[in-house]
C-alpha atoms as a PDB file:
ATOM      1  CA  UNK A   1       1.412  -4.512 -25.293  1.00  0.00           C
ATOM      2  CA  UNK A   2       4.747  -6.489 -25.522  1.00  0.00           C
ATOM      3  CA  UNK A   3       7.878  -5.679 -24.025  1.00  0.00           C
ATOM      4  CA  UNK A   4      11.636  -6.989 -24.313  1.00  0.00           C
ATOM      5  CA  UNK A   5      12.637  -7.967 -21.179  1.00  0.00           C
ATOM      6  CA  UNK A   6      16.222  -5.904 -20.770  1.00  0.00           C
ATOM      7  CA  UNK A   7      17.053  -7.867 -17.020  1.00  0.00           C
ATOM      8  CA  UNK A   8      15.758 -10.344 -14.178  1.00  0.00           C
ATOM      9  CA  UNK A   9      14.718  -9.411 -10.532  1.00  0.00           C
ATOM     10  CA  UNK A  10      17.431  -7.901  -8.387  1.00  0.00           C
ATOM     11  CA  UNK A  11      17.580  -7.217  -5.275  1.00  0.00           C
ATOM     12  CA  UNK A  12      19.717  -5.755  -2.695  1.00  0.00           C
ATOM     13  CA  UNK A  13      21.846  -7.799   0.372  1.00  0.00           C
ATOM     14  CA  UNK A  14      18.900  -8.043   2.190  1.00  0.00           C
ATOM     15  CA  UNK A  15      16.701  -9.646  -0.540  1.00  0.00           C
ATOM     16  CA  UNK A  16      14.440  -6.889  -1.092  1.00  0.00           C
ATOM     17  CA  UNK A  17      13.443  -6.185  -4.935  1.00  0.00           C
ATOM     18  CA  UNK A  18      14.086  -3.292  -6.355  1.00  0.00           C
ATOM     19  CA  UNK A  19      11.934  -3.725  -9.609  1.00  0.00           C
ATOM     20  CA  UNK A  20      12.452  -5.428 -13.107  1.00  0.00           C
ATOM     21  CA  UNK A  21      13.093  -3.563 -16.715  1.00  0.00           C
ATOM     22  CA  UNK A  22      10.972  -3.951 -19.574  1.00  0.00           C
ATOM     23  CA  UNK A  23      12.133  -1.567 -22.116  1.00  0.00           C
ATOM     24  CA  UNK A  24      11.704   1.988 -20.457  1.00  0.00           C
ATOM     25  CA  UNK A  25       9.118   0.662 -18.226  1.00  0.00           C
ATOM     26  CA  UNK A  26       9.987  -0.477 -14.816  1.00  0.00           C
ATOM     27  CA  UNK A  27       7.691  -3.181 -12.776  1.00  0.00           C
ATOM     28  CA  UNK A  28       7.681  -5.243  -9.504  1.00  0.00           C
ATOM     29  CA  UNK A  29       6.265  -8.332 -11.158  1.00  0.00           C
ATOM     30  CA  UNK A  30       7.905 -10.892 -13.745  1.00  0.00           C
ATOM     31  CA  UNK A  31       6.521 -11.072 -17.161  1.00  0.00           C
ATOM     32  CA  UNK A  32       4.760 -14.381 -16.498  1.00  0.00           C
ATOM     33  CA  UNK A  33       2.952 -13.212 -13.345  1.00  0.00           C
ATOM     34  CA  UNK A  34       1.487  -9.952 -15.629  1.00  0.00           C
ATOM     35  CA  UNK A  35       0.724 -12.142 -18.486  1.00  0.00           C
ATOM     36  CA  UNK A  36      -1.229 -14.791 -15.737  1.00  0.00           C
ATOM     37  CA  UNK A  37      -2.928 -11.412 -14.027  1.00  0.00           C
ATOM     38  CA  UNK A  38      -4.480 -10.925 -17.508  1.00  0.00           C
ATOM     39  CA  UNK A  39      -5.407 -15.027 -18.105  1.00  0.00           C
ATOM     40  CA  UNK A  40      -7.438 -14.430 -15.039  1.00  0.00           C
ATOM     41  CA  UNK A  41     -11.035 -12.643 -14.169  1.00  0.00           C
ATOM     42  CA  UNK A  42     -11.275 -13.433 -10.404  1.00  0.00           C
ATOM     43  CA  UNK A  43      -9.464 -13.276  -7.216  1.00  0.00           C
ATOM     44  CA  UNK A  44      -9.947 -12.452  -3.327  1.00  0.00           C
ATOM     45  CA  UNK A  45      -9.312  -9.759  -1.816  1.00  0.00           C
ATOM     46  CA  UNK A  46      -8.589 -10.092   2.448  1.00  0.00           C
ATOM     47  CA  UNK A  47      -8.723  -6.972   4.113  1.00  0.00           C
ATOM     48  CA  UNK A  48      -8.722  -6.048   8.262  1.00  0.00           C
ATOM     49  CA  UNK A  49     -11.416  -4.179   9.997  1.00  0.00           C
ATOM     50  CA  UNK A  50     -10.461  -1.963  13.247  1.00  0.00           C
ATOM     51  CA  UNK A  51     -10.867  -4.674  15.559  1.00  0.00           C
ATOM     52  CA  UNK A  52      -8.053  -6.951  13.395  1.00  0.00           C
ATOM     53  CA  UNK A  53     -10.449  -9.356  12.231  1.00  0.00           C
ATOM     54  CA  UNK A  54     -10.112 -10.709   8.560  1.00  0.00           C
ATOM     55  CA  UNK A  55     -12.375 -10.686   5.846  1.00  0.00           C
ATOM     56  CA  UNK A  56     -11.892 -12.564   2.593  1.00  0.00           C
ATOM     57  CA  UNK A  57     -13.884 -11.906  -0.457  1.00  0.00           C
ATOM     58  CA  UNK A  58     -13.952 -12.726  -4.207  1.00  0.00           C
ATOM     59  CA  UNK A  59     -13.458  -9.369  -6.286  1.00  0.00           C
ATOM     60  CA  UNK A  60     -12.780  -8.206 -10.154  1.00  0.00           C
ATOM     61  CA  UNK A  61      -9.236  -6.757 -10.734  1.00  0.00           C
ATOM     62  CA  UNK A  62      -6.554  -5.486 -13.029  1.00  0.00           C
ATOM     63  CA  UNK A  63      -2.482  -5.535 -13.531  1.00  0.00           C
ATOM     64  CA  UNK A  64      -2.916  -1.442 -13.786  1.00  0.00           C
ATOM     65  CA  UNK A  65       0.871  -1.435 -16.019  1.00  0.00           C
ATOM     66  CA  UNK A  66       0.540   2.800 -15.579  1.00  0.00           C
ATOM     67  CA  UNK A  67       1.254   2.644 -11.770  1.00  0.00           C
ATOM     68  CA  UNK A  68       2.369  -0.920 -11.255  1.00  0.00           C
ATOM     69  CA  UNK A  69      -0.256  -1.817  -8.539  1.00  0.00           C
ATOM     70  CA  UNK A  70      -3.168  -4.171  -8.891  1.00  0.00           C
ATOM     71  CA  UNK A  71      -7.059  -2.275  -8.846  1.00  0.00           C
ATOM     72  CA  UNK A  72     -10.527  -3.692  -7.404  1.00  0.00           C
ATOM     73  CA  UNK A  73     -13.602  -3.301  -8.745  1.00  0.00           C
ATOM     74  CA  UNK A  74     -17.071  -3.583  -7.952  1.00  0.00           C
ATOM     75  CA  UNK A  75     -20.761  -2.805  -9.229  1.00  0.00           C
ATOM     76  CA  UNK A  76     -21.322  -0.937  -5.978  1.00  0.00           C
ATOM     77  CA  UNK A  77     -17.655  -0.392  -4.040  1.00  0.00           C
ATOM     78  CA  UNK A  78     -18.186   2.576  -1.423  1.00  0.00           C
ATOM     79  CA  UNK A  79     -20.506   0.730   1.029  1.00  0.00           C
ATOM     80  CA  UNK A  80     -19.101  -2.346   1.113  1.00  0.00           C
ATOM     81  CA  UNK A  81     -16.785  -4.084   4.191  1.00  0.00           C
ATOM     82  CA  UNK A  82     -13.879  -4.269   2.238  1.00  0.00           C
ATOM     83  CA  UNK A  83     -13.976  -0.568   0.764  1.00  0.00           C
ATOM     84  CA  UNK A  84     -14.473   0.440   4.255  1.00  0.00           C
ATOM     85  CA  UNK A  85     -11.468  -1.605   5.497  1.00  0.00           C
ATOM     86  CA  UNK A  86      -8.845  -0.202   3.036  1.00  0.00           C
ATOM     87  CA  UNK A  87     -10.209   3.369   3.749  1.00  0.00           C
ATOM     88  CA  UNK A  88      -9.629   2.360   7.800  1.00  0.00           C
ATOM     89  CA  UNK A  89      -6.190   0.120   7.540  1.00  0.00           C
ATOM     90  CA  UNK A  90      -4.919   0.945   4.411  1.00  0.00           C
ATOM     91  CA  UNK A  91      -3.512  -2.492   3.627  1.00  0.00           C
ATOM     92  CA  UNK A  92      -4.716  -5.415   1.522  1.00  0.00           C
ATOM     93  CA  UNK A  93      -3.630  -8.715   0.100  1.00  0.00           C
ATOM     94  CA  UNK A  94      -5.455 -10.636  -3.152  1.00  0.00           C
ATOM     95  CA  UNK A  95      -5.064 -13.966  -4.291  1.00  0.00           C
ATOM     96  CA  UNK A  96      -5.496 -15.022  -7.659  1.00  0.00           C
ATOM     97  CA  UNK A  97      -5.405 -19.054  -8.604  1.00  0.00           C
ATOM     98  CA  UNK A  98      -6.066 -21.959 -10.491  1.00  0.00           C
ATOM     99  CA  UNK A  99      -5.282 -25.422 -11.091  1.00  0.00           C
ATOM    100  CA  UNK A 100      -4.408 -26.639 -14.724  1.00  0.00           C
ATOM    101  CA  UNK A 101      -5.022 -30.105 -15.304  1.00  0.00           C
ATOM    102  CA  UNK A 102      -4.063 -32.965 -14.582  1.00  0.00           C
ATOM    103  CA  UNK A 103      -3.168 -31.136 -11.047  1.00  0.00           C
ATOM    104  CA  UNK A 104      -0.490 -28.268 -11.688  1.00  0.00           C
ATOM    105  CA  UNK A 105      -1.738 -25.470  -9.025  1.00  0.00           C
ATOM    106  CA  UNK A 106      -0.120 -21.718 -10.168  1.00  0.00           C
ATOM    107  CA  UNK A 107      -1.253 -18.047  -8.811  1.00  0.00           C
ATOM    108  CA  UNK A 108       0.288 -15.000  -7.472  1.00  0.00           C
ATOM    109  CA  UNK A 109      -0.450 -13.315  -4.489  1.00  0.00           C
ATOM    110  CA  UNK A 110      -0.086  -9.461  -3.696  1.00  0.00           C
ATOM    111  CA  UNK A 111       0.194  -7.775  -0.278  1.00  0.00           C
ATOM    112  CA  UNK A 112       0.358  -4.419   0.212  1.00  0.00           C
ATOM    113  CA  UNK A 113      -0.462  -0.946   1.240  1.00  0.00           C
ATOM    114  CA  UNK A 114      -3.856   0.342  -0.229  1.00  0.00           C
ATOM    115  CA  UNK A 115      -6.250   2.725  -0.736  1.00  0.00           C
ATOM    116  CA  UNK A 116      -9.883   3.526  -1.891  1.00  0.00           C
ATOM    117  CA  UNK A 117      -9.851   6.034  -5.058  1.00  0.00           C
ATOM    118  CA  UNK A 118     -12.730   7.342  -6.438  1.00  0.00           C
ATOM    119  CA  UNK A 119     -11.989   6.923  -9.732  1.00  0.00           C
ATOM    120  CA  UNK A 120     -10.587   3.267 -12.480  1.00  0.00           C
ATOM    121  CA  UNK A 121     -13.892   1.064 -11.902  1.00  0.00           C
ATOM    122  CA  UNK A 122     -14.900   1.472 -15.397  1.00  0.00           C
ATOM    123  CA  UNK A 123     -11.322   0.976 -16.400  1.00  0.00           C
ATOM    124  CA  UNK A 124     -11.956  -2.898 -14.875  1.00  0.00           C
ATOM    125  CA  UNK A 125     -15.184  -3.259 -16.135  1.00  0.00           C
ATOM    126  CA  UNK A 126     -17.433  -1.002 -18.297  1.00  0.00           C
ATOM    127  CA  UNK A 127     -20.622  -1.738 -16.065  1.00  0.00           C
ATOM    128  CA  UNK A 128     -18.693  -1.679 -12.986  1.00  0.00           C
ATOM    129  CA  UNK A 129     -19.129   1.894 -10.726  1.00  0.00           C
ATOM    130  CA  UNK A 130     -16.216   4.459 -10.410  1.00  0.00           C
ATOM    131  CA  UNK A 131     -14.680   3.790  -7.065  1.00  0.00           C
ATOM    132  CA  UNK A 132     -11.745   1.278  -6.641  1.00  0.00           C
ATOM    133  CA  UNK A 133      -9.075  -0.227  -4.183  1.00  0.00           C
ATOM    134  CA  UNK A 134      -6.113  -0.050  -5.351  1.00  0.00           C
ATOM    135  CA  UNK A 135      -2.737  -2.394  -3.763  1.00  0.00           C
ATOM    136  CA  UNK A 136       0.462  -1.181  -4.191  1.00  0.00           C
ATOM    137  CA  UNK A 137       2.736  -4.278  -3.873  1.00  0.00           C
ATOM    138  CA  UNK A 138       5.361  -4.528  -0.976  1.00  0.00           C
ATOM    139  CA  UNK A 139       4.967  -8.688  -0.952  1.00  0.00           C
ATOM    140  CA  UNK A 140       4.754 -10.594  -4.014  1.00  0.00           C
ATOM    141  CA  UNK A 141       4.224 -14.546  -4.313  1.00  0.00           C
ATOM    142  CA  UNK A 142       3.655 -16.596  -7.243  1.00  0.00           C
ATOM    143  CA  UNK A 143       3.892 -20.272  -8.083  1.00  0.00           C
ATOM    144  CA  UNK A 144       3.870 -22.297 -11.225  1.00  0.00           C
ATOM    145  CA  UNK A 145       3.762 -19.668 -13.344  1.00  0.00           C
ATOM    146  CA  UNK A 146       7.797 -20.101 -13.989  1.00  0.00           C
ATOM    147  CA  UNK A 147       9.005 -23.310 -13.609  1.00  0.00           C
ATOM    148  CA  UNK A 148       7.334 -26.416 -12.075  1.00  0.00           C
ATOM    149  CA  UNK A 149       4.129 -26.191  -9.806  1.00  0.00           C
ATOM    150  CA  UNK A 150       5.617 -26.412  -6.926  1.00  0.00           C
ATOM    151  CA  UNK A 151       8.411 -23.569  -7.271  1.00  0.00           C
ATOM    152  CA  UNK A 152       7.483 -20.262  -6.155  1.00  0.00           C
ATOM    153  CA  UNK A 153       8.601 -17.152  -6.637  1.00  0.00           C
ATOM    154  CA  UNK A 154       8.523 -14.939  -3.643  1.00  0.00           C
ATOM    155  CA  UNK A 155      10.164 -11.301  -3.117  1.00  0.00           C
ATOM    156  CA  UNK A 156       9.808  -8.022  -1.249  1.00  0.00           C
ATOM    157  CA  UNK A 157       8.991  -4.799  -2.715  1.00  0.00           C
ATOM    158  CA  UNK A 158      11.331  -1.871  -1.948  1.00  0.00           C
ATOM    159  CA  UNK A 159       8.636   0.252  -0.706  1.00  0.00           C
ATOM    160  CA  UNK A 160       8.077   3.403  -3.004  1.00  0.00           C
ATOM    161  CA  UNK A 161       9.623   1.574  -6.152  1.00  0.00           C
ATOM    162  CA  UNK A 162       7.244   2.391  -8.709  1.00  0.00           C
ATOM    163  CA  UNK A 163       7.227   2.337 -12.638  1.00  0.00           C
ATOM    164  CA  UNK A 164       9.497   4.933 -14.218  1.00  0.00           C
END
């Protein structure tokens, strides 16, 4: 689904994003970052266990446009490290990437609060299981997406903004 794009990011004195207006529909990322989000099939995910260690692994996702957030999926979620993590910490950060040729790197990257939800898998992938993680963006970074490679894109997230 298209939008019109009614106005760019804004943000307050101290920087922080308040969201950007598509039509009725408010949301935290730029048109080009959405549009890359659905170019792309694979990212990783980092999460923290209770002892502060990180743990990085490759995961499914989705731009979820109903909540504004980005959701995980997985053939078998609930046991895993990373399910457990988000349940524990409640925060998250994925990376998504590539490089276009000859050499012009571009992704996003999303860092957030998070949560496990025992529902949306299917929504991701049909032969995926129900459970998810899903990151609600306070820290957004993307690069050559708009622009040239090498400019980037980086805001906070007023926590709590959320599509209208």
């Amino acid at each position: 689904m298209l939008y019109s794009w009614i106005c760019v990011l804004t943000s307050n004195a101290s920087g922080v994003v308040k969201s950007i207006e598509k039509g009725n529909i408010m949301s935290n990322f730029t048109a080009a970052e959405i549009e890359y989000f659905k170019s792309q099939r694979l990212g990783r995910l980092a999460t923290v266990n209770a002892a502060g260690e990180p743990h990085v692994v490759p995961v499914s996702f989705r731009y979820n446009p109903e909540t504004d957030t980005v959701d995980i999926g997985g053939r078998n979620m609930t046991p895993t490290k990373k399910y457990r993590d988000v349940t524990r910490r409640g925060v998250a950060a994925l990376v998504v990437d590539d490089v276009v040729p000859p050499w012009q790197p571009r992704g996003i990257e999303v860092r957030g609060r998070a949560e496990t939800l025992p529902t949306g898998g299917k929504e991701i992938m049909e032969s995926f299981g129900p459970e998810i993680i899903r990151i609600y963006p306070r820290r957004i970074i993307s690069w050559g997406l708009e622009g040239t490679a090498y400019q980037s894109n980086s805001r906070s997230v007023e926590a709590g903004a959320s599509v209208e």
